[in-house]
PDB file of N, CA and C in Angstrom:
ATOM      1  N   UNK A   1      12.821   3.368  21.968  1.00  0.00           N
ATOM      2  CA  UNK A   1      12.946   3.161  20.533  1.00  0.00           C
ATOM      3  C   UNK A   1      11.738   2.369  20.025  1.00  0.00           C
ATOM      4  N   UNK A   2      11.045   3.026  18.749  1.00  0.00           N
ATOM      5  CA  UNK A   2       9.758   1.990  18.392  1.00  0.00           C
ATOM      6  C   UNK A   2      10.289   0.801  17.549  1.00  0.00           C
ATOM      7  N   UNK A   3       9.615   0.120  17.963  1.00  0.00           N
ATOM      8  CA  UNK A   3       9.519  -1.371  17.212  1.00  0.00           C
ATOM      9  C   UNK A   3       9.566  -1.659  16.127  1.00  0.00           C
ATOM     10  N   UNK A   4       8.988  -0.762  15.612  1.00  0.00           N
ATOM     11  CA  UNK A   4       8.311  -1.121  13.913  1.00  0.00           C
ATOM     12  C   UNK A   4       8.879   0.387  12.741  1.00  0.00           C
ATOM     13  N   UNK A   5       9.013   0.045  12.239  1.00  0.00           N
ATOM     14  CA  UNK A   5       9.041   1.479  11.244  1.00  0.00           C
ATOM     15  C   UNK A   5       8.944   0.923   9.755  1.00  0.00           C
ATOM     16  N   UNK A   6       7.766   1.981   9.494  1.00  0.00           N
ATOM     17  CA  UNK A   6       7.122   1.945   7.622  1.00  0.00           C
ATOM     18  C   UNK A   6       7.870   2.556   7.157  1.00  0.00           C
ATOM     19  N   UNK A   7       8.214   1.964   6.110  1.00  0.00           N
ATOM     20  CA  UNK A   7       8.921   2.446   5.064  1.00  0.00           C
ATOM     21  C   UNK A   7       8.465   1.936   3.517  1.00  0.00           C
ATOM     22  N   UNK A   8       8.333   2.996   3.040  1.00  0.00           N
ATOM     23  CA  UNK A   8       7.530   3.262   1.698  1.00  0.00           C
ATOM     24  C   UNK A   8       8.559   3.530   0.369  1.00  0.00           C
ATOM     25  N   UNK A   9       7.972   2.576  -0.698  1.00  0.00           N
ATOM     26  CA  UNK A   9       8.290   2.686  -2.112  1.00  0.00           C
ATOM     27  C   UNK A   9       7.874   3.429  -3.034  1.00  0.00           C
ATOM     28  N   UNK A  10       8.174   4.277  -3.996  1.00  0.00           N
ATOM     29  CA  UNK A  10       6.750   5.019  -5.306  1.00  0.00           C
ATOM     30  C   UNK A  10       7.589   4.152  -6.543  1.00  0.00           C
ATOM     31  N   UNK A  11       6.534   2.990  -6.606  1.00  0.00           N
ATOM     32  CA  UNK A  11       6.939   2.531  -7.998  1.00  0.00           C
ATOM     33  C   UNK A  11       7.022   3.327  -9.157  1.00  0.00           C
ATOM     34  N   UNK A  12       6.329   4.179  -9.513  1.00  0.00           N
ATOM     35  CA  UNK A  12       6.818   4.975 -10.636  1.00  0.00           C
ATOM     36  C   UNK A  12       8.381   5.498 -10.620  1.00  0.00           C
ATOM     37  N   UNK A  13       8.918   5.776  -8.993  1.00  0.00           N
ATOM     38  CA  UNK A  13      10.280   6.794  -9.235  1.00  0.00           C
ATOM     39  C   UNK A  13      11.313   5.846  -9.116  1.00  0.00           C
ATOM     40  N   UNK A  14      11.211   4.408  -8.394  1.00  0.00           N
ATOM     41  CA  UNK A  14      12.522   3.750  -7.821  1.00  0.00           C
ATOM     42  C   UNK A  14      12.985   3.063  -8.780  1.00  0.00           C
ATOM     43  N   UNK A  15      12.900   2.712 -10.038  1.00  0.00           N
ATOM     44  CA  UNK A  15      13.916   2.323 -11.060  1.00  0.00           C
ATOM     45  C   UNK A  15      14.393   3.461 -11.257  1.00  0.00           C
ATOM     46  N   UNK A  16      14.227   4.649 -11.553  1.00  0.00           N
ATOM     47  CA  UNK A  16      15.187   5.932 -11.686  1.00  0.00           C
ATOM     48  C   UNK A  16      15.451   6.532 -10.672  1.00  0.00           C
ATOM     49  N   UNK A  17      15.495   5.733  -9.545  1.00  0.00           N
ATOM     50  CA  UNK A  17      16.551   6.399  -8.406  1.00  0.00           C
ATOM     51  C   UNK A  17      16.230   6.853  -7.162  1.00  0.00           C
ATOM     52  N   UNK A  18      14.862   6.760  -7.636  1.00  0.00           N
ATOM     53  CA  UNK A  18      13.851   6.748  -6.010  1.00  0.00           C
ATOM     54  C   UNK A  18      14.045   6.447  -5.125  1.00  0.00           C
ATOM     55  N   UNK A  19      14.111   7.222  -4.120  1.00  0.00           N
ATOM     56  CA  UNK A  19      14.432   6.061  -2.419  1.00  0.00           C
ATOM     57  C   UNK A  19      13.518   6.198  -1.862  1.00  0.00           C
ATOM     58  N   UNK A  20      13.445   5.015  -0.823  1.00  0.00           N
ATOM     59  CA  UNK A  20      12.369   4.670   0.222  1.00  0.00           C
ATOM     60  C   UNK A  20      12.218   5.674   1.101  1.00  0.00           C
ATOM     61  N   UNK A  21      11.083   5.935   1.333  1.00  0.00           N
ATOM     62  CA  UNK A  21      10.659   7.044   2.391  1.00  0.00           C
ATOM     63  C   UNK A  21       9.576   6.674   3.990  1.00  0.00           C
ATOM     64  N   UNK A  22      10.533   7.236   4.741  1.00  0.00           N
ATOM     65  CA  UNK A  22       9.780   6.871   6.240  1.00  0.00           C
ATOM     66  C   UNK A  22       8.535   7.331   6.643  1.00  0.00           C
ATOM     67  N   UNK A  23       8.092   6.293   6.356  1.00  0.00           N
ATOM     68  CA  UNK A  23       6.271   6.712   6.855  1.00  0.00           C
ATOM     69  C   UNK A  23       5.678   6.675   8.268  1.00  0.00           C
ATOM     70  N   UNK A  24       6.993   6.607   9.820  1.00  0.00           N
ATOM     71  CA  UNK A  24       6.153   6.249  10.635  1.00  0.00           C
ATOM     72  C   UNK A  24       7.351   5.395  11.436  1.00  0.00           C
ATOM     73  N   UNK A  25       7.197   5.534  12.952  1.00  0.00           N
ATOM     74  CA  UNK A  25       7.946   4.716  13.838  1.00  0.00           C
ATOM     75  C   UNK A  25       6.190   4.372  14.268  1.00  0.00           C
ATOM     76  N   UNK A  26       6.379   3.298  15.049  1.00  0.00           N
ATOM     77  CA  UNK A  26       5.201   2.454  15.980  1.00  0.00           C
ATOM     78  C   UNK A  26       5.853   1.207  16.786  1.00  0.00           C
ATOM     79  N   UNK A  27       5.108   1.547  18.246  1.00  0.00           N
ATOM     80  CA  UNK A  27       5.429   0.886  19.076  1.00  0.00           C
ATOM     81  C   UNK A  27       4.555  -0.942  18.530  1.00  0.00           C
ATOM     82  N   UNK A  28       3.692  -0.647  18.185  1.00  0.00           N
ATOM     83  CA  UNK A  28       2.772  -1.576  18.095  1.00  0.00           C
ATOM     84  C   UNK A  28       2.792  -2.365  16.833  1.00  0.00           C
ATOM     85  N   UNK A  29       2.306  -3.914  16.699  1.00  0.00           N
ATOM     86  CA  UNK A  29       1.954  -4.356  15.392  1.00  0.00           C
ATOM     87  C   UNK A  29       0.913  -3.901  14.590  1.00  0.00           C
ATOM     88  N   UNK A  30      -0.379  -3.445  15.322  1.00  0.00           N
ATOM     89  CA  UNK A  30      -1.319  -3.170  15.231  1.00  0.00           C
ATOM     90  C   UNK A  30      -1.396  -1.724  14.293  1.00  0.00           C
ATOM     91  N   UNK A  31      -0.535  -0.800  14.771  1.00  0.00           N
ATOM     92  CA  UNK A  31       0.101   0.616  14.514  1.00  0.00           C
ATOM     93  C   UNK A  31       0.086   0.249  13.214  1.00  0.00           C
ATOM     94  N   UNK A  32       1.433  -0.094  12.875  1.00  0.00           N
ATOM     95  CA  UNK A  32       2.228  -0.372  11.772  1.00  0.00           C
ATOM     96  C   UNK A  32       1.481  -1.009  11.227  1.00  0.00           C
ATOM     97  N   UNK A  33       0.499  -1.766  11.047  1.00  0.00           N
ATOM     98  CA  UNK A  33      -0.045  -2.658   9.800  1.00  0.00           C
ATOM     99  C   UNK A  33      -1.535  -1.502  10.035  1.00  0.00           C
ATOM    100  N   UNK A  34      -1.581  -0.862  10.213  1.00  0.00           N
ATOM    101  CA  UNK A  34      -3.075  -0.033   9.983  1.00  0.00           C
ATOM    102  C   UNK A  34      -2.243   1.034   9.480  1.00  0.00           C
ATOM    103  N   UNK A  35      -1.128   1.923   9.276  1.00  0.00           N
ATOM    104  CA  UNK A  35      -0.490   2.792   8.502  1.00  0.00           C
ATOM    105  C   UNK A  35       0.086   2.084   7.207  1.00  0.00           C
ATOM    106  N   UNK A  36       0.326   1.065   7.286  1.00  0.00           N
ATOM    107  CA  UNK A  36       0.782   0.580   6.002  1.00  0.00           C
ATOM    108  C   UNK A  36      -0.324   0.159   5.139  1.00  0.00           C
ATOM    109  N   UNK A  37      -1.962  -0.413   5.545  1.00  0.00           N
ATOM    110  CA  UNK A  37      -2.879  -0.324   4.901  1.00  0.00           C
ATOM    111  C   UNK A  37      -3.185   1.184   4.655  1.00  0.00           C
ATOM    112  N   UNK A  38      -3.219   2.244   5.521  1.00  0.00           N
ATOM    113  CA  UNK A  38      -3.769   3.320   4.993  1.00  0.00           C
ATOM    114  C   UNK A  38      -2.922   3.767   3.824  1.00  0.00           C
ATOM    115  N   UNK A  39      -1.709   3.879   4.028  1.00  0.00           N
ATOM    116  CA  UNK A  39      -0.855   4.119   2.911  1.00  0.00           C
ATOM    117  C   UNK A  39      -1.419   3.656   1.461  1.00  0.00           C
ATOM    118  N   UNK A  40      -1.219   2.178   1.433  1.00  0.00           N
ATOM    119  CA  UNK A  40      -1.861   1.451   0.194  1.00  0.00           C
ATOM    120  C   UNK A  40      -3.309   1.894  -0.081  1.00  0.00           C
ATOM    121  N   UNK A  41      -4.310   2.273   0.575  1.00  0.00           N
ATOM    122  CA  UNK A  41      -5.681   2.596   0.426  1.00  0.00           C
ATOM    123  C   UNK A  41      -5.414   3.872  -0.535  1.00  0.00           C
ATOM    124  N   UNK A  42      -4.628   4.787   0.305  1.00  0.00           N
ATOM    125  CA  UNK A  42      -4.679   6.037  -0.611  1.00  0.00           C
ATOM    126  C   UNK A  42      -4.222   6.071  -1.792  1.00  0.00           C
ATOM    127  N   UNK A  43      -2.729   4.966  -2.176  1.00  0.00           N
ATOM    128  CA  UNK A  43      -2.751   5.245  -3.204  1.00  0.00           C
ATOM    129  C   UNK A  43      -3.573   4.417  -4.294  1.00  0.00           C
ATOM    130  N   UNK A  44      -4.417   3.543  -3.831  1.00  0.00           N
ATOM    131  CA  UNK A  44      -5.287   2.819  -4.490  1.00  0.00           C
ATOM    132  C   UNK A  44      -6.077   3.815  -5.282  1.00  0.00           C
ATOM    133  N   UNK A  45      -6.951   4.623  -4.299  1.00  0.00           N
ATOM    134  CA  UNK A  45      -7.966   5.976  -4.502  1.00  0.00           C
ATOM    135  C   UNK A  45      -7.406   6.957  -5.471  1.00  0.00           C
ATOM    136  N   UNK A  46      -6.263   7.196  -5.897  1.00  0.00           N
ATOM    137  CA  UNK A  46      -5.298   8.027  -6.750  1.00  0.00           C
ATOM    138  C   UNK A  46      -5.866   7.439  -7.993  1.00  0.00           C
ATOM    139  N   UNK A  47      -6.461   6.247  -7.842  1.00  0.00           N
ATOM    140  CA  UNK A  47      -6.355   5.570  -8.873  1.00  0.00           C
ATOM    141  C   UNK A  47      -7.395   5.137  -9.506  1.00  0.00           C
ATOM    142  N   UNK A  48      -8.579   5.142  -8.187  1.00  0.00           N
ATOM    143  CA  UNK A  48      -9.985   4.178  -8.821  1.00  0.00           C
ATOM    144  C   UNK A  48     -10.780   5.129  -9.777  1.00  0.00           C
ATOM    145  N   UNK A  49     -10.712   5.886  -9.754  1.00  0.00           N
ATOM    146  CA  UNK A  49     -12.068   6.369 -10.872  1.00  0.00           C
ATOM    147  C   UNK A  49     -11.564   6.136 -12.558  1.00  0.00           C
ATOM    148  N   UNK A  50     -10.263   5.942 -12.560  1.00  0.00           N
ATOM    149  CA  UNK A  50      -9.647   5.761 -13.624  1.00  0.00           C
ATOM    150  C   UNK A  50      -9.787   4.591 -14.340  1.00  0.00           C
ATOM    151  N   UNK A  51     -10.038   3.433 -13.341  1.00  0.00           N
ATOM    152  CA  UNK A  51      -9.804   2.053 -13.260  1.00  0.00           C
ATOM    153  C   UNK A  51     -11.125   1.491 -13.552  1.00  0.00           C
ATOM    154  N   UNK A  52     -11.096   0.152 -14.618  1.00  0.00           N
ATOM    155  CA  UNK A  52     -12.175  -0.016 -14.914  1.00  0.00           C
ATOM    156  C   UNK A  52     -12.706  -1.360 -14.412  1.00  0.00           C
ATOM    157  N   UNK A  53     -11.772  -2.070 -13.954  1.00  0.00           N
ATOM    158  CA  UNK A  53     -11.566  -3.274 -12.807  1.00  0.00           C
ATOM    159  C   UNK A  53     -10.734  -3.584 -12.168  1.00  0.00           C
ATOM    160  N   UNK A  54     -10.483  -4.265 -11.656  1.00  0.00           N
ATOM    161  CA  UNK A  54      -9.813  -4.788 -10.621  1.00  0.00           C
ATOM    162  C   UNK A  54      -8.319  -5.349 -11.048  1.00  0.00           C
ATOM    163  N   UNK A  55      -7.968  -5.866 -12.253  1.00  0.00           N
ATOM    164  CA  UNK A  55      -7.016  -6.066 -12.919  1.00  0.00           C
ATOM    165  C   UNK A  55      -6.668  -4.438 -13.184  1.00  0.00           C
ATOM    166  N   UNK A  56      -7.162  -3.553 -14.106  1.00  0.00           N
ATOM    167  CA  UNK A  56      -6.859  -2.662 -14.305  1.00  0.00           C
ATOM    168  C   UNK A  56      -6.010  -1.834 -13.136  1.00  0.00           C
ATOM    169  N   UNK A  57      -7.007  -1.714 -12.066  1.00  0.00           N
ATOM    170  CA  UNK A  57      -6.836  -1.067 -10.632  1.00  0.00           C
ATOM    171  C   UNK A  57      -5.112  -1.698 -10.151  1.00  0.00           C
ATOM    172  N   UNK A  58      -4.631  -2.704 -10.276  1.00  0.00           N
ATOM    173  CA  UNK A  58      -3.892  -3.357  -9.958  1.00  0.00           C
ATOM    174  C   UNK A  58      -2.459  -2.770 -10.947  1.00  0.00           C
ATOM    175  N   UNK A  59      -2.819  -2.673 -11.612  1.00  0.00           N
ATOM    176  CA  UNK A  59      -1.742  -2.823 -12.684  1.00  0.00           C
ATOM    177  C   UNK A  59      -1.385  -1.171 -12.612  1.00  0.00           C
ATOM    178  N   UNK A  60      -2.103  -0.842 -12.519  1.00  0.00           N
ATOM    179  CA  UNK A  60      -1.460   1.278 -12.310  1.00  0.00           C
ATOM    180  C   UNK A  60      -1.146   1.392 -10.836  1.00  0.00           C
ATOM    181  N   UNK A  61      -2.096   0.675 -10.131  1.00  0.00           N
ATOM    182  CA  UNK A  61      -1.006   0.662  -8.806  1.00  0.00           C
ATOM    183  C   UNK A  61       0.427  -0.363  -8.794  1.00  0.00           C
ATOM    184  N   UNK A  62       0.635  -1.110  -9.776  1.00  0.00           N
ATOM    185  CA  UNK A  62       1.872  -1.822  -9.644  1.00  0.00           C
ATOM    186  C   UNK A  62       3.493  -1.101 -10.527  1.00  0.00           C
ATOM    187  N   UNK A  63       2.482   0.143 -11.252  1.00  0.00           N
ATOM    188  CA  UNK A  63       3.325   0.715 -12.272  1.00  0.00           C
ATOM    189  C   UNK A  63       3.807   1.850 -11.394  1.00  0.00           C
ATOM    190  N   UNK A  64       2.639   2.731 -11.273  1.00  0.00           N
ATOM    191  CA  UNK A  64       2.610   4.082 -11.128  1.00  0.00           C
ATOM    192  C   UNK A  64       2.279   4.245  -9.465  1.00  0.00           C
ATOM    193  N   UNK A  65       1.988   3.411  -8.564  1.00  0.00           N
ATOM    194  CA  UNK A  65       1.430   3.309  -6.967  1.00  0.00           C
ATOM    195  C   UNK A  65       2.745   3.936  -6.644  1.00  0.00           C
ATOM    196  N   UNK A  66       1.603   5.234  -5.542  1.00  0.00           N
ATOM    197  CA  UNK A  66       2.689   6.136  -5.181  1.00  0.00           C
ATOM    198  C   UNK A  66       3.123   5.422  -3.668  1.00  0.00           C
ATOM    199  N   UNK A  67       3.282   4.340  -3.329  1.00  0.00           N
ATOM    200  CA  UNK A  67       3.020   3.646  -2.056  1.00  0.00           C
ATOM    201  C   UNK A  67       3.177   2.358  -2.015  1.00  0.00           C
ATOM    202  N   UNK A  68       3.939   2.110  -1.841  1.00  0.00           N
ATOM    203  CA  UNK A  68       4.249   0.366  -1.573  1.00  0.00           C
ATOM    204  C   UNK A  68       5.399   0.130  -0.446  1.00  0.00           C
ATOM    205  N   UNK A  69       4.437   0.327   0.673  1.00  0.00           N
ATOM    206  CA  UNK A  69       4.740  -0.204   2.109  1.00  0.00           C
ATOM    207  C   UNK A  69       5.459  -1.257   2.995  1.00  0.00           C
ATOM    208  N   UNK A  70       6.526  -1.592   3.512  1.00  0.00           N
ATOM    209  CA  UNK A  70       7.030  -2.282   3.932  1.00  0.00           C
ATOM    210  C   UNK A  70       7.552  -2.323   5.419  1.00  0.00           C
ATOM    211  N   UNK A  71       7.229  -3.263   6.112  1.00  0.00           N
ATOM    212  CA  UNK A  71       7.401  -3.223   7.767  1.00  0.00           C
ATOM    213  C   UNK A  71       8.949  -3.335   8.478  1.00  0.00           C
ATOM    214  N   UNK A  72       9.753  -2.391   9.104  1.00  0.00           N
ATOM    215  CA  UNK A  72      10.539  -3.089   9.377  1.00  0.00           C
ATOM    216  C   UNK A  72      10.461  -3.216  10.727  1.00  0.00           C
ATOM    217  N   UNK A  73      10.654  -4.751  11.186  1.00  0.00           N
ATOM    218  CA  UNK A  73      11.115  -4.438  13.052  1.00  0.00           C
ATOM    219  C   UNK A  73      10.860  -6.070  13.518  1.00  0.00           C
ATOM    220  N   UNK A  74      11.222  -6.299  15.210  1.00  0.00           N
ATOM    221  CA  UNK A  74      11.175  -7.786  15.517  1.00  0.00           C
ATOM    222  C   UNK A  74       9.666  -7.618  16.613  1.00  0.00           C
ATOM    223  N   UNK A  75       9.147  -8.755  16.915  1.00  0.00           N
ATOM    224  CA  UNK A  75       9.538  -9.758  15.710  1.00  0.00           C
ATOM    225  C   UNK A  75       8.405  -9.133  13.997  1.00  0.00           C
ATOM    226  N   UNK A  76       8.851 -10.316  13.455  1.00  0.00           N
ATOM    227  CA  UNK A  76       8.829 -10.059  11.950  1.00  0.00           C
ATOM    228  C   UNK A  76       6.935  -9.795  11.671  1.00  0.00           C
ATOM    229  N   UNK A  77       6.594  -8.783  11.066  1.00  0.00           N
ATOM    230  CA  UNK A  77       5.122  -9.057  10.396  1.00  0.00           C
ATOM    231  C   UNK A  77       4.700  -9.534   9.169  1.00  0.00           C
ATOM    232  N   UNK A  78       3.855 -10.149   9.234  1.00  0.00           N
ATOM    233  CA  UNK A  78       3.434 -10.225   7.911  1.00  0.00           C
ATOM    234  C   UNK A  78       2.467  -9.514   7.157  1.00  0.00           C
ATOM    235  N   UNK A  79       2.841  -8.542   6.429  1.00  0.00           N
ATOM    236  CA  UNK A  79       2.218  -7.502   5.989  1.00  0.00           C
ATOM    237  C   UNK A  79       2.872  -7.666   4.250  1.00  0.00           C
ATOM    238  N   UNK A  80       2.358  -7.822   3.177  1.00  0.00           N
ATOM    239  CA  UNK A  80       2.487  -8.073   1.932  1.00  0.00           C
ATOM    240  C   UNK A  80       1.424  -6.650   0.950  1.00  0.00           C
ATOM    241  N   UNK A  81       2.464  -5.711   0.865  1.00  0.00           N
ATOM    242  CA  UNK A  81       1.453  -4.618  -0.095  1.00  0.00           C
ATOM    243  C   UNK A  81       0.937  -5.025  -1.547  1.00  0.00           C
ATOM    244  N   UNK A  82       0.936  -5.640  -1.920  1.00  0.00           N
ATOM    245  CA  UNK A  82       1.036  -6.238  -3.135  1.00  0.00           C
ATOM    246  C   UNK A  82      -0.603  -7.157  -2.460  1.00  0.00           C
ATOM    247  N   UNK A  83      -0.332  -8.014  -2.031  1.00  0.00           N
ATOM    248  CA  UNK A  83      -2.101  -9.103  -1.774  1.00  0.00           C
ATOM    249  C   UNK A  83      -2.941  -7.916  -0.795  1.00  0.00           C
ATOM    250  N   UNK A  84      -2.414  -7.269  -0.031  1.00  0.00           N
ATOM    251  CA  UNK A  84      -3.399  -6.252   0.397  1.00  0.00           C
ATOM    252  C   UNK A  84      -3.992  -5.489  -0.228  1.00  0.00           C
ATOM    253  N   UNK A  85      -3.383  -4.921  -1.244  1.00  0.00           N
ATOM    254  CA  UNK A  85      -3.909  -4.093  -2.658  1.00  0.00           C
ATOM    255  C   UNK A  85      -4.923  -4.889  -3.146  1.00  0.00           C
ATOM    256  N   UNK A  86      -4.413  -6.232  -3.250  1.00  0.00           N
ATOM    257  CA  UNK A  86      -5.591  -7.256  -4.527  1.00  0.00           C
ATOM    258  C   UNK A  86      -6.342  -7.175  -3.453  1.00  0.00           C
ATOM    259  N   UNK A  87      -6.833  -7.107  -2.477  1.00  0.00           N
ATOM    260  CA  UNK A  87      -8.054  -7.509  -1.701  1.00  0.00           C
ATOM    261  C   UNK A  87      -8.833  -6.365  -1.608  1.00  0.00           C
ATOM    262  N   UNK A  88      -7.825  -5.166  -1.650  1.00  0.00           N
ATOM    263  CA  UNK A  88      -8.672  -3.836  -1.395  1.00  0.00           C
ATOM    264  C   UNK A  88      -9.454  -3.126  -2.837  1.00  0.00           C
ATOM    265  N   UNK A  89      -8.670  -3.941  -3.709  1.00  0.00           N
ATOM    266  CA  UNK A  89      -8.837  -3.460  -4.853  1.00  0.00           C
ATOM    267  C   UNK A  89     -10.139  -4.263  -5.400  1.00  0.00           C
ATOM    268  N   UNK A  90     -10.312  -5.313  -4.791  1.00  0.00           N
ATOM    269  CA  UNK A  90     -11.422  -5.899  -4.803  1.00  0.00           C
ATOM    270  C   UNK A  90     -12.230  -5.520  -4.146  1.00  0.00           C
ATOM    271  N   UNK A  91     -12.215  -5.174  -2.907  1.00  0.00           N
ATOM    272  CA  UNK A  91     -13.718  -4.859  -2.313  1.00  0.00           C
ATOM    273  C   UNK A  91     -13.873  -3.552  -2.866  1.00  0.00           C
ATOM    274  N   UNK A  92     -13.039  -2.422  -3.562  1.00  0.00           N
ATOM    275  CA  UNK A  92     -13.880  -1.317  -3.853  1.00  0.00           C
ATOM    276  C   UNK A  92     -15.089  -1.557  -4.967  1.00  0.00           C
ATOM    277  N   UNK A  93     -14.150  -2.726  -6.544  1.00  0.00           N
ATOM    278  CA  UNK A  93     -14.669  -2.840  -6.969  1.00  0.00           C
ATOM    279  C   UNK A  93     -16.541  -3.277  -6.952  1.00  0.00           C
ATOM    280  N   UNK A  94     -16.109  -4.183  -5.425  1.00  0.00           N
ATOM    281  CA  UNK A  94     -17.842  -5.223  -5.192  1.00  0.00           C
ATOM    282  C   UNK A  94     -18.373  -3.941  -5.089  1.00  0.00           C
ATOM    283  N   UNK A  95     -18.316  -2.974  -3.985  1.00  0.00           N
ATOM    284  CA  UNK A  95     -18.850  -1.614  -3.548  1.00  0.00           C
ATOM    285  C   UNK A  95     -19.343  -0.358  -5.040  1.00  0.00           C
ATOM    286  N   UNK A  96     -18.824  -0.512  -5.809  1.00  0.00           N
ATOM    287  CA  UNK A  96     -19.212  -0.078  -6.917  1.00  0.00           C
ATOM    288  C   UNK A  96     -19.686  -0.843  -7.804  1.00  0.00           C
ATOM    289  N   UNK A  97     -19.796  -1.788  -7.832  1.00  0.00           N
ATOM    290  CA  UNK A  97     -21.508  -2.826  -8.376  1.00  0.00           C
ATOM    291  C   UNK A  97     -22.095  -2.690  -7.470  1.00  0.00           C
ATOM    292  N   UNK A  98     -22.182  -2.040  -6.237  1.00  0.00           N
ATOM    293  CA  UNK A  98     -23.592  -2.377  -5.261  1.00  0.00           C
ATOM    294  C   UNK A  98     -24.369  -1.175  -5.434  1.00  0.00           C
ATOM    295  N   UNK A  99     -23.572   0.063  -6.196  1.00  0.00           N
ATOM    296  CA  UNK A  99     -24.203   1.148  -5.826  1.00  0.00           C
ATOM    297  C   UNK A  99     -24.774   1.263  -7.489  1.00  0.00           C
TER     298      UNK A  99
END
């Protein structure tokens, strides 16, 4: 039996009834917190060309993010989709002032 299993939110659908969807068994911590970032990455990307900063970027992924990731298993991780977003959502932004 794996350890860990992702399980995923789409803020746009779960006030009207949305349920969580299984993204993944993993034996590993390592597993599970690199699928639950990829998860959040993609739906970040759904989003950036739209986005005109980093607040912006944030706020359509907090509305409309088809992805908001959550770990279950022992022992406990700390994996927070919400500050992983703000960080990722930040470095795309630096990466698009560099170019």
């Amino acid at each position: 039996m794996a350890r860990y299993s992702v399980v995923s939110i789409d803020n746009e659908t779960i006030g009207r009834g949305g349920r969580p969807e299984s993204r993944g068994e993993f034996e590993s911590a390592e597993a599970a917190i690199g699928r639950a970032k990829q998860l959040v990455d993609t739906a970040l990307l759904e989003h950036f060309a739209a986005a005109s900063s980093v607040h912006e970027l944030m706020a359509l992924y907090m509305r409309e993010g088809s992805e908001v990731p959550m770990i279950y298993g022992e022992p406990r991780l700390e994996f927070h989709a919400y500050r992983y977003a703000r960080e990722k959502a930040t470095a795309l932004f630096a990466e698009r002032m560099q170019h």
